[in-house]
N, C-alpha and C. Protein backbone atom coordinates (compact mmCIF):
# COMPACT_ATOMS: atom_id res chain seq x y z
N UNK A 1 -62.58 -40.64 -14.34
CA UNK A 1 -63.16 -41.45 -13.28
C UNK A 1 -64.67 -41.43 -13.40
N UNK A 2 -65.28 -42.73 -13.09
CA UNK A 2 -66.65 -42.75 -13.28
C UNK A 2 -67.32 -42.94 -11.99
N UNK A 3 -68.25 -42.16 -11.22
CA UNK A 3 -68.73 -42.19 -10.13
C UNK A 3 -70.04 -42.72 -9.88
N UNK A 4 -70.27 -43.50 -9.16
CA UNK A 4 -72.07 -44.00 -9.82
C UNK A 4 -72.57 -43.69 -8.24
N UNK A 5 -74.02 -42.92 -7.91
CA UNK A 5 -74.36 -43.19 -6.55
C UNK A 5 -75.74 -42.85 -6.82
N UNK A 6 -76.52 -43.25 -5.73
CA UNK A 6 -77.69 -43.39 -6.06
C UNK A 6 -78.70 -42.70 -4.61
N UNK A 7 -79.35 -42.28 -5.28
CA UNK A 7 -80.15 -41.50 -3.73
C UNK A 7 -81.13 -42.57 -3.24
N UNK A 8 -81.49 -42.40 -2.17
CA UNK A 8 -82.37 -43.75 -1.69
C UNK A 8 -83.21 -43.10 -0.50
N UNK A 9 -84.22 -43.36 0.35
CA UNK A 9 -84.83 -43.36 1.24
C UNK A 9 -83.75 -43.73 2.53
N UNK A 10 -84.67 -44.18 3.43
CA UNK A 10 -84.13 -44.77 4.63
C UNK A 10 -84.10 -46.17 4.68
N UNK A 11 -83.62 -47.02 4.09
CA UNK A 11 -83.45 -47.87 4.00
C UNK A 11 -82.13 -48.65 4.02
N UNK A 12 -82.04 -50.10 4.10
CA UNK A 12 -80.11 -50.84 4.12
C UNK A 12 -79.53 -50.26 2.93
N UNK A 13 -78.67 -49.35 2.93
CA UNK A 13 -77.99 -49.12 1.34
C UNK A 13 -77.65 -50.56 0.73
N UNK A 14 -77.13 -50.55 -0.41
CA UNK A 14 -76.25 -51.57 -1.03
C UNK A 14 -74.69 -51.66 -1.22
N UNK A 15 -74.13 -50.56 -1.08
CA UNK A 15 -73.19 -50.06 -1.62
C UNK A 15 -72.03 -49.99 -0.45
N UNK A 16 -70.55 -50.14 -0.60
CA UNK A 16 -69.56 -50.33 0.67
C UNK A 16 -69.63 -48.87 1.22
N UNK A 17 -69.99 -48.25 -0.05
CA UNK A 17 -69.73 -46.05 0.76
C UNK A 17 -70.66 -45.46 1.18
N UNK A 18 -71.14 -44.82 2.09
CA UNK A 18 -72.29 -44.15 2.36
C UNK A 18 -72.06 -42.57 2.84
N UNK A 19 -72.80 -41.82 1.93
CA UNK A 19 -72.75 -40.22 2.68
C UNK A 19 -73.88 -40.10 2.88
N UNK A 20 -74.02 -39.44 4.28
CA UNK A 20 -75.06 -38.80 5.06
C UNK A 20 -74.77 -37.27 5.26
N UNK A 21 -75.66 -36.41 4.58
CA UNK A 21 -75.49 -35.03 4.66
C UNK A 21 -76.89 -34.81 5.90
N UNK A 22 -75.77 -34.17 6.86
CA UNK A 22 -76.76 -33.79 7.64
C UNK A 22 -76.65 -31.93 7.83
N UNK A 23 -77.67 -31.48 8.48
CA UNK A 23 -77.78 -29.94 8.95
C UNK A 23 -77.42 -29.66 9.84
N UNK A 24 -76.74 -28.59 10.45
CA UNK A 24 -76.32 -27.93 11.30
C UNK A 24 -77.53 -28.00 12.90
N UNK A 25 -76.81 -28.81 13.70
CA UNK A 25 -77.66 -29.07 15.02
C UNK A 25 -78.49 -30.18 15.05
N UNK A 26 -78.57 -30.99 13.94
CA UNK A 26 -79.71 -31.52 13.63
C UNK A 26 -79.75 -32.96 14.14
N UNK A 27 -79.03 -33.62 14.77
CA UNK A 27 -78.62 -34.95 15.32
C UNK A 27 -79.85 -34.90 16.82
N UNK A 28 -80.33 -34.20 17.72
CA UNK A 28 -81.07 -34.83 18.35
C UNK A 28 -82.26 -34.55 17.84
N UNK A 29 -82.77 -34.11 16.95
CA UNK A 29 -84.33 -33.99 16.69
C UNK A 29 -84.53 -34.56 15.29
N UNK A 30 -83.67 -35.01 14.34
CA UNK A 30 -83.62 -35.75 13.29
C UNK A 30 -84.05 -37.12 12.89
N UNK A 31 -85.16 -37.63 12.62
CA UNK A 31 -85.42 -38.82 12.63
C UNK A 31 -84.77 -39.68 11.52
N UNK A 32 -84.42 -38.97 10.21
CA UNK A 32 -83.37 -39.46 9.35
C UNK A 32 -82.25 -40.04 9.66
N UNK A 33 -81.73 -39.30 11.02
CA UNK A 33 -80.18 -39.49 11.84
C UNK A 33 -80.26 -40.23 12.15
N UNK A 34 -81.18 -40.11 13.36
CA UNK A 34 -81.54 -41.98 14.30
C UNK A 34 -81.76 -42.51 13.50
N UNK A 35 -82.67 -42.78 12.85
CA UNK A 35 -82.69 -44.25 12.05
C UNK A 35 -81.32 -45.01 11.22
N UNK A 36 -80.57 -43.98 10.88
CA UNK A 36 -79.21 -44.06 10.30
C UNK A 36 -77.87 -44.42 11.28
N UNK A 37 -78.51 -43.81 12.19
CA UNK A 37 -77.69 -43.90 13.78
C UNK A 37 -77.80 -45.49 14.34
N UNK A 38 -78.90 -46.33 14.02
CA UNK A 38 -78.68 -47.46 14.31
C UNK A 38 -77.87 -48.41 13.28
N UNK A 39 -77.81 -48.01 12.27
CA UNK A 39 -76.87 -49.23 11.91
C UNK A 39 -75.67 -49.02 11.74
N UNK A 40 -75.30 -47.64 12.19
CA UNK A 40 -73.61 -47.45 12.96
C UNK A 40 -73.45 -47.90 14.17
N UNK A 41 -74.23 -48.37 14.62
CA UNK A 41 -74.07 -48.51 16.00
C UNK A 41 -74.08 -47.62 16.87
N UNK A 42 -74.55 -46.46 16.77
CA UNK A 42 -74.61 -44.78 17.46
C UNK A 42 -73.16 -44.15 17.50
N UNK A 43 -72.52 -45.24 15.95
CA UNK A 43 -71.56 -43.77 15.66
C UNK A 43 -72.29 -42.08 15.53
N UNK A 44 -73.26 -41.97 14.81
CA UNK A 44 -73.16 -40.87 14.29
C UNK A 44 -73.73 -40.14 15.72
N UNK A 45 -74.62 -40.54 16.32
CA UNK A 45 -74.49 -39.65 18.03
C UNK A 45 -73.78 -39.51 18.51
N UNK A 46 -73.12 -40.60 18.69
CA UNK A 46 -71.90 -40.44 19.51
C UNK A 46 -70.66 -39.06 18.99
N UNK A 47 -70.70 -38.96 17.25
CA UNK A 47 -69.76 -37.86 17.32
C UNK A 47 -70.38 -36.51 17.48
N UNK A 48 -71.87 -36.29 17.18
CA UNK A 48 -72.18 -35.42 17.79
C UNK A 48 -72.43 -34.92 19.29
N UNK A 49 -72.13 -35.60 19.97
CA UNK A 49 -72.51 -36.09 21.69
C UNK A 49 -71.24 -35.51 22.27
N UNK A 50 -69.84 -35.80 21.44
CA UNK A 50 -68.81 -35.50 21.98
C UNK A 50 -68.37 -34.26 21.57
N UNK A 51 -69.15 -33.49 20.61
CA UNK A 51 -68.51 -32.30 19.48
C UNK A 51 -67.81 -32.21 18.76
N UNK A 52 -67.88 -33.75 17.86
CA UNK A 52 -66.71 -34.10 16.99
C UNK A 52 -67.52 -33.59 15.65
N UNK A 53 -68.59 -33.75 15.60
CA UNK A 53 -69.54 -33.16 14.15
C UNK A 53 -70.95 -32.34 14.76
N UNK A 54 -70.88 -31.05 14.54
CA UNK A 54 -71.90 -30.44 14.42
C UNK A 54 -73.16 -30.26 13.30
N UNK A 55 -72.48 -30.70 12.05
CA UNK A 55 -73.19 -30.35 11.02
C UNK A 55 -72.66 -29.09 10.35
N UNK A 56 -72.14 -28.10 10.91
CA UNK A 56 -71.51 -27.19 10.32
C UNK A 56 -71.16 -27.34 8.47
N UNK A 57 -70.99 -26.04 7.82
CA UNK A 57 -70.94 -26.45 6.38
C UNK A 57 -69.45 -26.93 6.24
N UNK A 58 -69.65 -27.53 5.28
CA UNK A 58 -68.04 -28.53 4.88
C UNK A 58 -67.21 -29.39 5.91
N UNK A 59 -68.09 -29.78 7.06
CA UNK A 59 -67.47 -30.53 8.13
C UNK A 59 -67.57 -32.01 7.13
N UNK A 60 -66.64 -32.55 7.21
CA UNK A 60 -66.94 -34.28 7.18
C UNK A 60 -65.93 -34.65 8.41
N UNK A 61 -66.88 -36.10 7.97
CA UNK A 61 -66.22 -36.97 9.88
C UNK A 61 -66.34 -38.05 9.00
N UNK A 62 -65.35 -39.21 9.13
CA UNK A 62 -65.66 -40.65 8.45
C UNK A 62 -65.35 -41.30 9.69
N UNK A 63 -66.76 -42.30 9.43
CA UNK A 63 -67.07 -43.39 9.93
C UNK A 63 -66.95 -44.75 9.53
N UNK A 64 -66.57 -45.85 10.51
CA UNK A 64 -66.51 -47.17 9.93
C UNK A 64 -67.64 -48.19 10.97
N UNK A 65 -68.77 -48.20 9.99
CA UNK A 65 -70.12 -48.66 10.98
C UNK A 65 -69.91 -50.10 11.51
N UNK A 66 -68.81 -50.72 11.30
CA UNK A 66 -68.96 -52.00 12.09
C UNK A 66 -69.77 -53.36 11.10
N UNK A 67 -70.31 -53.80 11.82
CA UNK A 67 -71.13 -55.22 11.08
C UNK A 67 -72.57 -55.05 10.95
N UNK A 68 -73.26 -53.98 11.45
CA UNK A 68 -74.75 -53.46 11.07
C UNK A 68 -74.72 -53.11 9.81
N UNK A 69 -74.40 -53.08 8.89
CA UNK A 69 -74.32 -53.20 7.48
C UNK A 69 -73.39 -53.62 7.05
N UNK A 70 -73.79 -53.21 5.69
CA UNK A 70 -72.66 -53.87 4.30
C UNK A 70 -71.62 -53.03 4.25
N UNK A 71 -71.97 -51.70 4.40
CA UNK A 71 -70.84 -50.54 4.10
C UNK A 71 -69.58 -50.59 4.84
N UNK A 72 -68.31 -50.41 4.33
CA UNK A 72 -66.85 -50.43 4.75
C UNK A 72 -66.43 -49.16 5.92
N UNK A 73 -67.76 -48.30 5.22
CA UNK A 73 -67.40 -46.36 5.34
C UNK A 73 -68.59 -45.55 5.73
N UNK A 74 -68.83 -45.14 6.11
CA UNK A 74 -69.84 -44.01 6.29
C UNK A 74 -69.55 -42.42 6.09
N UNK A 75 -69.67 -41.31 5.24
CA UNK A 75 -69.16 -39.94 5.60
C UNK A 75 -70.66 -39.16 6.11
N UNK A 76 -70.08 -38.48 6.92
CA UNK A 76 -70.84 -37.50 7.57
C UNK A 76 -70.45 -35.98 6.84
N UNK A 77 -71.20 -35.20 6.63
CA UNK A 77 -70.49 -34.26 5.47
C UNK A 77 -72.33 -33.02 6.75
N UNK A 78 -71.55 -32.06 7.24
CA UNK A 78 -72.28 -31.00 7.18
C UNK A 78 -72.72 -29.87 6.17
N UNK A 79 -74.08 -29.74 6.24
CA UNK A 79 -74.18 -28.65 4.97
C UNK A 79 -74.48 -27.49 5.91
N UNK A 80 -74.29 -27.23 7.29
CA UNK A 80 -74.77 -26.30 7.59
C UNK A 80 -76.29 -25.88 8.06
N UNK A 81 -76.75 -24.46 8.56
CA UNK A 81 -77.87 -24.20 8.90
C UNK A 81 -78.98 -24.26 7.15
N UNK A 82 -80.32 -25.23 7.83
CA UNK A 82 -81.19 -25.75 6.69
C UNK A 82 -81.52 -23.83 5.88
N UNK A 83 -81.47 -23.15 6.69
CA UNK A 83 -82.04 -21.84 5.78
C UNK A 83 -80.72 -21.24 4.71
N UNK A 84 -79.61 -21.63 5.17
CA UNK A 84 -79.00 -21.29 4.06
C UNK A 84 -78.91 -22.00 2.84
N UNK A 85 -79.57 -22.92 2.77
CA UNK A 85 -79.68 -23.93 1.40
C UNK A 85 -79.74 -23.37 -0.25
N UNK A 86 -79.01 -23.99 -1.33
CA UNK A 86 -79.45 -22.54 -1.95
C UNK A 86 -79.55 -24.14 -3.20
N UNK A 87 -79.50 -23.79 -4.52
CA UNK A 87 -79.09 -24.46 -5.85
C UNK A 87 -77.70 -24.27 -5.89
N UNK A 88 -76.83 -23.30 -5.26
CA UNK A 88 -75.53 -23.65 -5.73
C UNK A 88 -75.33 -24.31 -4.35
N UNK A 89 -75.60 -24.48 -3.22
CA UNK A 89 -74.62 -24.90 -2.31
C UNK A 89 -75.19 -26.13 -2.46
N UNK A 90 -75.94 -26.64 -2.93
CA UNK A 90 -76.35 -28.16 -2.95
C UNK A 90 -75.40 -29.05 -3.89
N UNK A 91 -74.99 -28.01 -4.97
CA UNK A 91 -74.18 -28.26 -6.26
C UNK A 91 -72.90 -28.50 -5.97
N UNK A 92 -72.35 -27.55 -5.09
CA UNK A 92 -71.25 -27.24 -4.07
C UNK A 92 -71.33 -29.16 -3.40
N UNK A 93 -72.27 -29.02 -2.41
CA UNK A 93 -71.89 -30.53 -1.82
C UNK A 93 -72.10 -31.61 -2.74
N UNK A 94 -72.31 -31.69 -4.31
CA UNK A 94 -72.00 -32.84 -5.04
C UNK A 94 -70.47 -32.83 -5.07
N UNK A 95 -70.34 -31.66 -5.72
CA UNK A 95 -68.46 -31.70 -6.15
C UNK A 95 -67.48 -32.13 -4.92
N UNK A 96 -68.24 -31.95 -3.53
CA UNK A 96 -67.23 -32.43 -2.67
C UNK A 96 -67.12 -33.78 -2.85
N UNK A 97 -68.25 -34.44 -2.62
CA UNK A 97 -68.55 -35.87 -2.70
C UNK A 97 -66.86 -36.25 -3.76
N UNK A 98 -67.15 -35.99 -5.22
CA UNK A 98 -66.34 -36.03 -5.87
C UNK A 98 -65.07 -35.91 -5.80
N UNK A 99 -64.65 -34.72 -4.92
CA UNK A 99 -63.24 -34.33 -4.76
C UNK A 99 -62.85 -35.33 -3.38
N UNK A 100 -63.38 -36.18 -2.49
CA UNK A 100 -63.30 -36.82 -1.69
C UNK A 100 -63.16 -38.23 -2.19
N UNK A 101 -63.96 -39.07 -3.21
CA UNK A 101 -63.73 -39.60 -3.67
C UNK A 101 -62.87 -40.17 -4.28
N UNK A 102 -62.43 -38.96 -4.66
CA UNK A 102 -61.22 -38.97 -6.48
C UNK A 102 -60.15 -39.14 -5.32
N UNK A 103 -59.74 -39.02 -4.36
CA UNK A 103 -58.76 -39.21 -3.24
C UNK A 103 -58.92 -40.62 -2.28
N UNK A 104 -60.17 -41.30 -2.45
CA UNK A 104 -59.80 -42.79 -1.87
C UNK A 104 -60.45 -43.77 -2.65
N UNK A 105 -60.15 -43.27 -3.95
CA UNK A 105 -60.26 -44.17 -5.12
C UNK A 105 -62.00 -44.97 -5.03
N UNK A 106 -63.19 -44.27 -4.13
CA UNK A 106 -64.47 -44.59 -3.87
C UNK A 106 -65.26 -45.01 -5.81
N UNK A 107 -65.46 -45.66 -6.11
CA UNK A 107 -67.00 -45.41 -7.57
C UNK A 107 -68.15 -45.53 -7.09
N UNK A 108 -68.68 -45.90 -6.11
CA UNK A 108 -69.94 -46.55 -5.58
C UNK A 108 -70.26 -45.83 -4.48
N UNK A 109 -71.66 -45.18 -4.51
CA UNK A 109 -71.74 -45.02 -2.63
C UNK A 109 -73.47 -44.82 -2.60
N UNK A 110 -73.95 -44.39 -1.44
CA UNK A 110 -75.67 -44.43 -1.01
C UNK A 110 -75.44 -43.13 -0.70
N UNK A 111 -76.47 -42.46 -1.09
CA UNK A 111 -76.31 -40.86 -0.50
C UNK A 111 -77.50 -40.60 0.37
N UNK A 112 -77.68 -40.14 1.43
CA UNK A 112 -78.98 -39.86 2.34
C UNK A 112 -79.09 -38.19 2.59
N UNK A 113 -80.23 -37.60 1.87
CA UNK A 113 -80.21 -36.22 2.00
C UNK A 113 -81.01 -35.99 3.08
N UNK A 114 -80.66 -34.83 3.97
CA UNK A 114 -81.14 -34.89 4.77
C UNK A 114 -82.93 -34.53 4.92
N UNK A 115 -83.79 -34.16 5.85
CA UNK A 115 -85.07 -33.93 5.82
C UNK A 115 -85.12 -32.69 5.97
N UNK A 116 -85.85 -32.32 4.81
CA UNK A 116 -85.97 -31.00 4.81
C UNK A 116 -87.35 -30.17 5.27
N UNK A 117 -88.11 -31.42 5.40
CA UNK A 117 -89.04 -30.75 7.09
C UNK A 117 -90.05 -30.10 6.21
N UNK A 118 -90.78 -30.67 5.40
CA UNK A 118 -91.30 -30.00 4.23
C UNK A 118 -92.56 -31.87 4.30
């Protein structure tokens, strides 16, 4: 299987798939989120609002953003608290991408990493 995705800013992706890795808590003080949060239509508040996604590590939540974009899908994928960040757990959340993929037959997607406040 051949996977193609491309990292991008904050901007309209191109692509029907979109993962948003966000951090643990990080939905009301995140300006990456909100801005991402509007063209779900405040899916992605809304599941944090209700305690459906914390950000926690290995949480995903899939989303279907409606007509504010192109995308079919949205995943929400927690990596957890920003201080535990390492080179393998970053490596760790590619292969998920992958193993999530390889299960709804995805090749294409926009990836949005989160802000690392730096």
């Amino acid at each position: 299987m051949e996977l193609f995705c491309e990292f991008r800013t904050v901007e309209e992706p191109k692509s029907d798939t979109i993962i948003i890795y966000a951090w643990e808590g990080s939905a009301s003080v995140n300006k990456h989120l909100k801005d991402l949060d509007g063209w779900t239509d405040g899916s992605i508040s809304t599941v944090f609002e209700l305690g459906e996604f914390t950000g926690k590590k290995d949480q995903i939540i899939r989303l279907y953003p409606g007509n504010g974009i192109p995308a079919k899908r949205v995943f929400l994928i927690g990596i957890g608290k920003k201080a535990s960040l390492s080179q393998e757990t970053a490596r760790e959340y590619g292969g998920a991408i992958g193993k999530l993929f390889r299960d709804i037959a995805v090749t294409e997607c926009t990836v949005f990493l989160p802000d690392t406040g730096k």
